[in-house]
N, C-alpha and C. Protein backbone atom coordinates (compact mmCIF):
# COMPACT_ATOMS: atom_id res chain seq x y z
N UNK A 1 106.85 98.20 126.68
CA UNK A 1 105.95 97.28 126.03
C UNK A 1 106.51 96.83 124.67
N UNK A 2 107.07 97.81 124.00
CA UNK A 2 107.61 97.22 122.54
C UNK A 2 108.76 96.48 122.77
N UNK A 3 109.40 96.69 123.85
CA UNK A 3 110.72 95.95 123.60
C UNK A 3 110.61 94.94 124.06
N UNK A 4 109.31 94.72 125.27
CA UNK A 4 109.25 93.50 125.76
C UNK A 4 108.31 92.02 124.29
N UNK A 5 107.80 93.29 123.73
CA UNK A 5 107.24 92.54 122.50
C UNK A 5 108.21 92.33 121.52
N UNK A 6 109.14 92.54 121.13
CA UNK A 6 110.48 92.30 120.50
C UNK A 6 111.33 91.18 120.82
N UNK A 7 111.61 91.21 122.20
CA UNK A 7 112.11 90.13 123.00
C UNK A 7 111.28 88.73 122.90
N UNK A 8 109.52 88.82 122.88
CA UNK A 8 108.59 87.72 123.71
C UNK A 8 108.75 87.13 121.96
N UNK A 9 108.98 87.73 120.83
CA UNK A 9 108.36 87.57 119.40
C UNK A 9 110.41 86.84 119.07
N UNK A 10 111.27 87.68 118.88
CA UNK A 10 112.05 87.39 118.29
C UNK A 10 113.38 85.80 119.15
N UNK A 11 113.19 86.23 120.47
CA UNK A 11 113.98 85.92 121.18
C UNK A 11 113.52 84.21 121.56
N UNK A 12 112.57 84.44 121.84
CA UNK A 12 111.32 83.30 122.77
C UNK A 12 110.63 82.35 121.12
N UNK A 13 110.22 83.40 120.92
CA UNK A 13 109.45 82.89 119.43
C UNK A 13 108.06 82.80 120.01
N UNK A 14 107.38 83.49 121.13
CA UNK A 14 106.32 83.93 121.13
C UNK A 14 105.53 84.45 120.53
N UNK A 15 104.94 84.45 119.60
CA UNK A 15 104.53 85.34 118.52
C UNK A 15 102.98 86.00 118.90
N UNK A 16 102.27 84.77 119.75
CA UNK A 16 100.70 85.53 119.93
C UNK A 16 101.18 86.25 121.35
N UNK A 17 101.69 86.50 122.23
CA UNK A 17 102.01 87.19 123.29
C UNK A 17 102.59 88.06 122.97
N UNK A 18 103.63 88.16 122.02
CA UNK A 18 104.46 89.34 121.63
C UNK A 18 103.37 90.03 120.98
N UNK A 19 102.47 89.85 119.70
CA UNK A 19 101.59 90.82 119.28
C UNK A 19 100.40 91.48 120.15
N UNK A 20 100.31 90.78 121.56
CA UNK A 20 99.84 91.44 122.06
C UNK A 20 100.64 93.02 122.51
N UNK A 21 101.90 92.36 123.29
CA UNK A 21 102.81 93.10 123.84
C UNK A 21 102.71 94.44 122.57
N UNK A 22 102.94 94.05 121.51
CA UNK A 22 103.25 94.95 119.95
C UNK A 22 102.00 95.94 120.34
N UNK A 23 100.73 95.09 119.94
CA UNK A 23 99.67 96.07 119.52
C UNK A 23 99.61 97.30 121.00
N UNK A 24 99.45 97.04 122.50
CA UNK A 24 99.21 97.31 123.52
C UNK A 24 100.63 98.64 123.38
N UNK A 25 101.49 98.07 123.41
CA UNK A 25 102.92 99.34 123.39
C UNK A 25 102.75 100.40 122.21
N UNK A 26 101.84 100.38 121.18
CA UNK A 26 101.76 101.17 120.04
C UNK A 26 100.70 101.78 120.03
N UNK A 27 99.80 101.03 120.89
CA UNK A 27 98.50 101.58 121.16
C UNK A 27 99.06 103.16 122.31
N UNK A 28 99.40 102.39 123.67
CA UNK A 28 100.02 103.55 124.56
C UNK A 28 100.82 104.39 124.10
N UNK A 29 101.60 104.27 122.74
CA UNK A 29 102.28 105.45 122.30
C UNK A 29 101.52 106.85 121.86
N UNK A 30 101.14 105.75 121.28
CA UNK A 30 99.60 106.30 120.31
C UNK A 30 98.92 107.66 121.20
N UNK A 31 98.10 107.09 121.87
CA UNK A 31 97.31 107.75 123.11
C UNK A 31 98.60 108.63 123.92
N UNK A 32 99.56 108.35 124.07
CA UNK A 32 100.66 109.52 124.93
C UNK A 32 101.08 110.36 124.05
N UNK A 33 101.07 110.25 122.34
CA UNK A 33 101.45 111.20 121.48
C UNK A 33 100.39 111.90 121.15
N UNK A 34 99.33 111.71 121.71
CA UNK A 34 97.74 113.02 120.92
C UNK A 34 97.74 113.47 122.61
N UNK A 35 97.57 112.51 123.94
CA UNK A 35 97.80 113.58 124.91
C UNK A 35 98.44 114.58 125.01
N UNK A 36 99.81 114.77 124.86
CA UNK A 36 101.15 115.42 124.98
C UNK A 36 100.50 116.59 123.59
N UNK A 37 100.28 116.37 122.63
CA UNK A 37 100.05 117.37 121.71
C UNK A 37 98.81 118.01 121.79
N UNK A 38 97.58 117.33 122.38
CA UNK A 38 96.53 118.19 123.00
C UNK A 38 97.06 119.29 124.14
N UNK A 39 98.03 118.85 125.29
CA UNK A 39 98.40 119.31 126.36
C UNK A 39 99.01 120.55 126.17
N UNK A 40 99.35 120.57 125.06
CA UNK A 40 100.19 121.60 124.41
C UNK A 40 101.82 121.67 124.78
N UNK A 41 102.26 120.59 124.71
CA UNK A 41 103.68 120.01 124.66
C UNK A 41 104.64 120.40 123.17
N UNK A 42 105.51 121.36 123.88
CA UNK A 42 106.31 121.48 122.47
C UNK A 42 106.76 120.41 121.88
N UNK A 43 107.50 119.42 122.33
CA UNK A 43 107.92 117.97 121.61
C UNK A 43 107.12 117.07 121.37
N UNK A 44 105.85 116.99 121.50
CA UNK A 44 104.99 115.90 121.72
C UNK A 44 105.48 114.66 120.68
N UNK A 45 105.98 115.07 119.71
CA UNK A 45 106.33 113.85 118.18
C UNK A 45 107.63 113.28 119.03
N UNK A 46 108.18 113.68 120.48
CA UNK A 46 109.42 113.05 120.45
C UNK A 46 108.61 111.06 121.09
N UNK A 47 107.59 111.68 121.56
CA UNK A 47 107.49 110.53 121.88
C UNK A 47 107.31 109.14 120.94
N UNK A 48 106.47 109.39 119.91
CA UNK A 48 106.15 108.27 118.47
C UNK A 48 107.43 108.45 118.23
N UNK A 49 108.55 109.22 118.01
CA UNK A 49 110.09 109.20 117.46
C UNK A 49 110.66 107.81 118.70
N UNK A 50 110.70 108.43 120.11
CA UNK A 50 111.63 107.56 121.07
C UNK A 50 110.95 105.85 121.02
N UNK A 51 110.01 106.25 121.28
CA UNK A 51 109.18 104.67 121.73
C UNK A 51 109.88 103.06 121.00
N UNK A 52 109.95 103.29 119.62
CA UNK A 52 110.52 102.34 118.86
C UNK A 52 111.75 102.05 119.56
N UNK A 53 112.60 103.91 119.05
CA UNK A 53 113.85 103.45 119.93
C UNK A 53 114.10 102.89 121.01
N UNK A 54 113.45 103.41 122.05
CA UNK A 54 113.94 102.70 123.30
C UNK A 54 113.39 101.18 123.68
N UNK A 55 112.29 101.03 122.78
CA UNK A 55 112.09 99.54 123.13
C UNK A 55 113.19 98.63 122.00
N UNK A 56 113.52 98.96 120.95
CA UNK A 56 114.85 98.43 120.03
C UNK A 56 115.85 98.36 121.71
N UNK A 57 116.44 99.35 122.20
CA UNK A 57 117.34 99.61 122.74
C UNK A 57 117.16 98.09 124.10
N UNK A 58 115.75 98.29 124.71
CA UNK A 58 115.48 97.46 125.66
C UNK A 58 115.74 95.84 125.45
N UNK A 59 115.41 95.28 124.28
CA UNK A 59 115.23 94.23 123.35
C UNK A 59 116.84 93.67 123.31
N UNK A 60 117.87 95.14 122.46
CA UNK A 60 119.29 94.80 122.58
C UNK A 60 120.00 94.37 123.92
N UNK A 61 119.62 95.46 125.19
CA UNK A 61 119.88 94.86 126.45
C UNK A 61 119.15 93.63 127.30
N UNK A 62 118.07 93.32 126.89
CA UNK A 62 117.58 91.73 127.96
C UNK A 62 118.39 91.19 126.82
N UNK A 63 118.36 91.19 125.62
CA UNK A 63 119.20 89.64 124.78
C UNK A 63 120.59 89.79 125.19
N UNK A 64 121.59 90.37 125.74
CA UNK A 64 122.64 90.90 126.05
C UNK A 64 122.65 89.99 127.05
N UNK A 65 122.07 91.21 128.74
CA UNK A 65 121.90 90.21 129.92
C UNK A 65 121.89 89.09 130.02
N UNK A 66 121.13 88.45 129.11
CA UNK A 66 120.66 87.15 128.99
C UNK A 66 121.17 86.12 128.45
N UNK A 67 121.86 86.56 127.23
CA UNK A 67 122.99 86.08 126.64
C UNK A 67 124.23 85.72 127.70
N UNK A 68 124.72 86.99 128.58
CA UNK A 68 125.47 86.53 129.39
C UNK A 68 125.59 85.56 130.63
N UNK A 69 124.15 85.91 131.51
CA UNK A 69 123.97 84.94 132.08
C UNK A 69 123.63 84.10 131.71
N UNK A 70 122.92 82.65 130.51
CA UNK A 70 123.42 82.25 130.13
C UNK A 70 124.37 81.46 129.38
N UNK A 71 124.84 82.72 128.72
CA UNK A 71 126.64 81.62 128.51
C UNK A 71 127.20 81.39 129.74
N UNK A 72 126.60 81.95 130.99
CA UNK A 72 128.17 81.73 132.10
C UNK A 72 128.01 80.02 132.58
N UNK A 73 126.59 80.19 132.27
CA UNK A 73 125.87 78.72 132.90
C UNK A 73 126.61 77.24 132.50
């Protein structure tokens, strides 16, 4: 969700779809980081730690993909 909100905001210039995408992916972090630490999960903080990252990471790869296909065009 964040990376697709990264992509819909920076890439597209979507900005009211991406803050949805934003609020909705931070919200589910949200709620999976107090589950996991209610559950009694030793890492539970990895998740609020990864989430950013891997949607950064997701964001770098569709503009990549996309970039390539494209330029091939």
């Amino acid at each position: 969700m964040l990376g697709e909100g990264l992509w819909l905001g920076l890439a597209l210039h979507y900005w009211g779809e991406a803050t949805v995408f934003l609020v909705v992916g931070a919200l589910l972090t949200t709620l999976l980081t107090v589950y996991l630490a209610r559950a009694g999960a030793q890492c539970y903080w990895l998740c609020a730690l990864l989430a950013p990252v891997a949607g950064l990471a997701f964001y770098l790869a569709e503009r990549g993909i996309l970039d390539g296909l494209l330029g091939s065009v």
